[in-house]
C-alpha atoms as a PDB file:
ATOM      1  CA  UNK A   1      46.058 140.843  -9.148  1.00  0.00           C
ATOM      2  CA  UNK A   2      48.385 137.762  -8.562  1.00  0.00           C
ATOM      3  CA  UNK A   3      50.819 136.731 -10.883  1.00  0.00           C
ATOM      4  CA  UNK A   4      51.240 132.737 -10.408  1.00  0.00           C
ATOM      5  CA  UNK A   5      53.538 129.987 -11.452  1.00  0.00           C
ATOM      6  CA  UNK A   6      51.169 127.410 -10.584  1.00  0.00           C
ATOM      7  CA  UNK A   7      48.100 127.150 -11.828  1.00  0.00           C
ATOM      8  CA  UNK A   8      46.869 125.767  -8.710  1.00  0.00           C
ATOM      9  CA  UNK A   9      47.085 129.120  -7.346  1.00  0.00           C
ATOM     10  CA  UNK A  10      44.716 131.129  -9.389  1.00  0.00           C
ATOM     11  CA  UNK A  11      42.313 128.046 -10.555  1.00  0.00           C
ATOM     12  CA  UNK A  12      39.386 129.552  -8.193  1.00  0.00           C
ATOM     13  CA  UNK A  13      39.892 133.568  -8.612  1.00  0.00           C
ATOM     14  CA  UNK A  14      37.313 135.192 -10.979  1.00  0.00           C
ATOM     15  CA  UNK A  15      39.287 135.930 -14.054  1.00  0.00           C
ATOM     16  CA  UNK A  16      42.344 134.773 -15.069  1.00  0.00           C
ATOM     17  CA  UNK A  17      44.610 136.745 -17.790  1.00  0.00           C
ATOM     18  CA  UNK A  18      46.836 135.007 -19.909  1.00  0.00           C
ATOM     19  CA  UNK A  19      49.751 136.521 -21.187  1.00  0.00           C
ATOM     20  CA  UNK A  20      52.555 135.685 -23.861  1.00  0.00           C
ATOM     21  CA  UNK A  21      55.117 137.718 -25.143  1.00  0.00           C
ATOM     22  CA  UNK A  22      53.387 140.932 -23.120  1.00  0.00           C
ATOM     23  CA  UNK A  23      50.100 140.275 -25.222  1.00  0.00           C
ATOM     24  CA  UNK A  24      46.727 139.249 -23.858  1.00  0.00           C
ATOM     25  CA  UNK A  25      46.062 135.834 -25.322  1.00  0.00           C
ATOM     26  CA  UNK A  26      43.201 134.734 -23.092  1.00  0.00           C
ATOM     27  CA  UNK A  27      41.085 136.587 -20.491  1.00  0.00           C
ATOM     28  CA  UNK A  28      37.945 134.581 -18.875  1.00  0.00           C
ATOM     29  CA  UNK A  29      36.848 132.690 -16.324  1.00  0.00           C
ATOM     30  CA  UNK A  30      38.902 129.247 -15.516  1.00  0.00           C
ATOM     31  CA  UNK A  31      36.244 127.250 -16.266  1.00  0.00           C
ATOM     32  CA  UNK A  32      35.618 129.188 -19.730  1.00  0.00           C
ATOM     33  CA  UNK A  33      39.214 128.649 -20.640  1.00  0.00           C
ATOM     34  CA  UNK A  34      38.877 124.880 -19.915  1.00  0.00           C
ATOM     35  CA  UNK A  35      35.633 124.402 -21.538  1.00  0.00           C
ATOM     36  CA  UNK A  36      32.329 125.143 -23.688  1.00  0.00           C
ATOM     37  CA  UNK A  37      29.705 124.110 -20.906  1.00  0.00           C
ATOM     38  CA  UNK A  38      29.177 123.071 -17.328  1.00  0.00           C
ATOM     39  CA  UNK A  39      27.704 119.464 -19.769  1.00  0.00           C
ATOM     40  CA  UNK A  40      31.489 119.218 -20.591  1.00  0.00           C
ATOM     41  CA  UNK A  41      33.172 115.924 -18.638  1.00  0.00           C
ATOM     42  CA  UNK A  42      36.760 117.247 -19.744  1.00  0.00           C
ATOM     43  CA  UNK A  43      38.962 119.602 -21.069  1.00  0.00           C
ATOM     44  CA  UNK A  44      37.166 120.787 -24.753  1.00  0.00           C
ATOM     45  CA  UNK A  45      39.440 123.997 -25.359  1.00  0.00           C
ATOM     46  CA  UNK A  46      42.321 123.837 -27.326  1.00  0.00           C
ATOM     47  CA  UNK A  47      43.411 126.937 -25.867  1.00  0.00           C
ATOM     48  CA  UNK A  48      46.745 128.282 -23.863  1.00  0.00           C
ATOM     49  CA  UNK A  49      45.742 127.814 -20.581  1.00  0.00           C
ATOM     50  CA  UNK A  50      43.850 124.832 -21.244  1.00  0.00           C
ATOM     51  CA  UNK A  51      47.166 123.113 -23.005  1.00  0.00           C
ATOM     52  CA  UNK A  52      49.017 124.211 -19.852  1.00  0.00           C
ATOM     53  CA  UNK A  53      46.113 122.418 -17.739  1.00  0.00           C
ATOM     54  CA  UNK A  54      47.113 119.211 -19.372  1.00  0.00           C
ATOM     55  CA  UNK A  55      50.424 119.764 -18.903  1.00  0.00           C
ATOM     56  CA  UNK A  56      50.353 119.481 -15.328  1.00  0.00           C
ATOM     57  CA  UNK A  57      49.249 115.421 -16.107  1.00  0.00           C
ATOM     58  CA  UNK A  58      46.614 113.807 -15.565  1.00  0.00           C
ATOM     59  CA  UNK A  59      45.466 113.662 -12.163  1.00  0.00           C
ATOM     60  CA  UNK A  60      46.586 117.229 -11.252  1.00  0.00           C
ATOM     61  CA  UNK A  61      44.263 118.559 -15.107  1.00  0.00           C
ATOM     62  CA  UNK A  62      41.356 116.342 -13.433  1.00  0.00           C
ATOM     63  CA  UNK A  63      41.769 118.111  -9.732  1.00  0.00           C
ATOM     64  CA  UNK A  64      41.883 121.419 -11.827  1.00  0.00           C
ATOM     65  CA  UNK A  65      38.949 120.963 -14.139  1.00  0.00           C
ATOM     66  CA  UNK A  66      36.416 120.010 -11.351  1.00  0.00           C
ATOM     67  CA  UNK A  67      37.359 122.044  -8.980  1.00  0.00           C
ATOM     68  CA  UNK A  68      37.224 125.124 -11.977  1.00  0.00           C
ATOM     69  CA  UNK A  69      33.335 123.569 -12.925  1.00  0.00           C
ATOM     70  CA  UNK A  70      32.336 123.479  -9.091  1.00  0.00           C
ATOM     71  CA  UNK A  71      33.232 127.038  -8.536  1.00  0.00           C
ATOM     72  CA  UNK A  72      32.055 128.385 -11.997  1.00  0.00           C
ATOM     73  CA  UNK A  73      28.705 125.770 -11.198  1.00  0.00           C
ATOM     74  CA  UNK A  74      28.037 127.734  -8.021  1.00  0.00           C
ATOM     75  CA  UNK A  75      28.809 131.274  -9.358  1.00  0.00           C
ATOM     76  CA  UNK A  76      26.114 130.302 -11.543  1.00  0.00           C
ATOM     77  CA  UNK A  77      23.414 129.499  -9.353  1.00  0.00           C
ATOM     78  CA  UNK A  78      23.643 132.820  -7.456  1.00  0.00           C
END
């Protein structure tokens, strides 16, 4: 279990847990929290994690969305 500041740091671990208020909002893989398919170009949730994808701007949600669809791409051809 890490607990991370940056999402950087937990964008290719198996799960991730989101948390707000001590609650579980969100539990899934990154990609999952990001979006509906591996046919998905961008960011299609509307979700917590997802919003705090974006929030990291542009270039740094892009470097986190394909690198979260590579790794959830290859953990689904094994």
């Amino acid at each position: 279990m890490t607990i991370a500041h940056r999402i950087s740091t937990v964008i290719d671990y198996d799960k991730i847990l989101v948390i707000d208020n001590g609650r579980v909002i969100e539990f899934d893989h990154p990609f999952d929290l990001l979006a509906n398919s591996l046919d998905d170009e961008d960011i299609t949730r509307e979700g917590v994690f997802a919003k705090l994808v974006l929030k990291t701007g542009e270039a740094s949600a892009r470097f986190l969305f394909d690198k979260a669809k590579q790794l959830k791409a290859k953990k689904c051809k094994n």
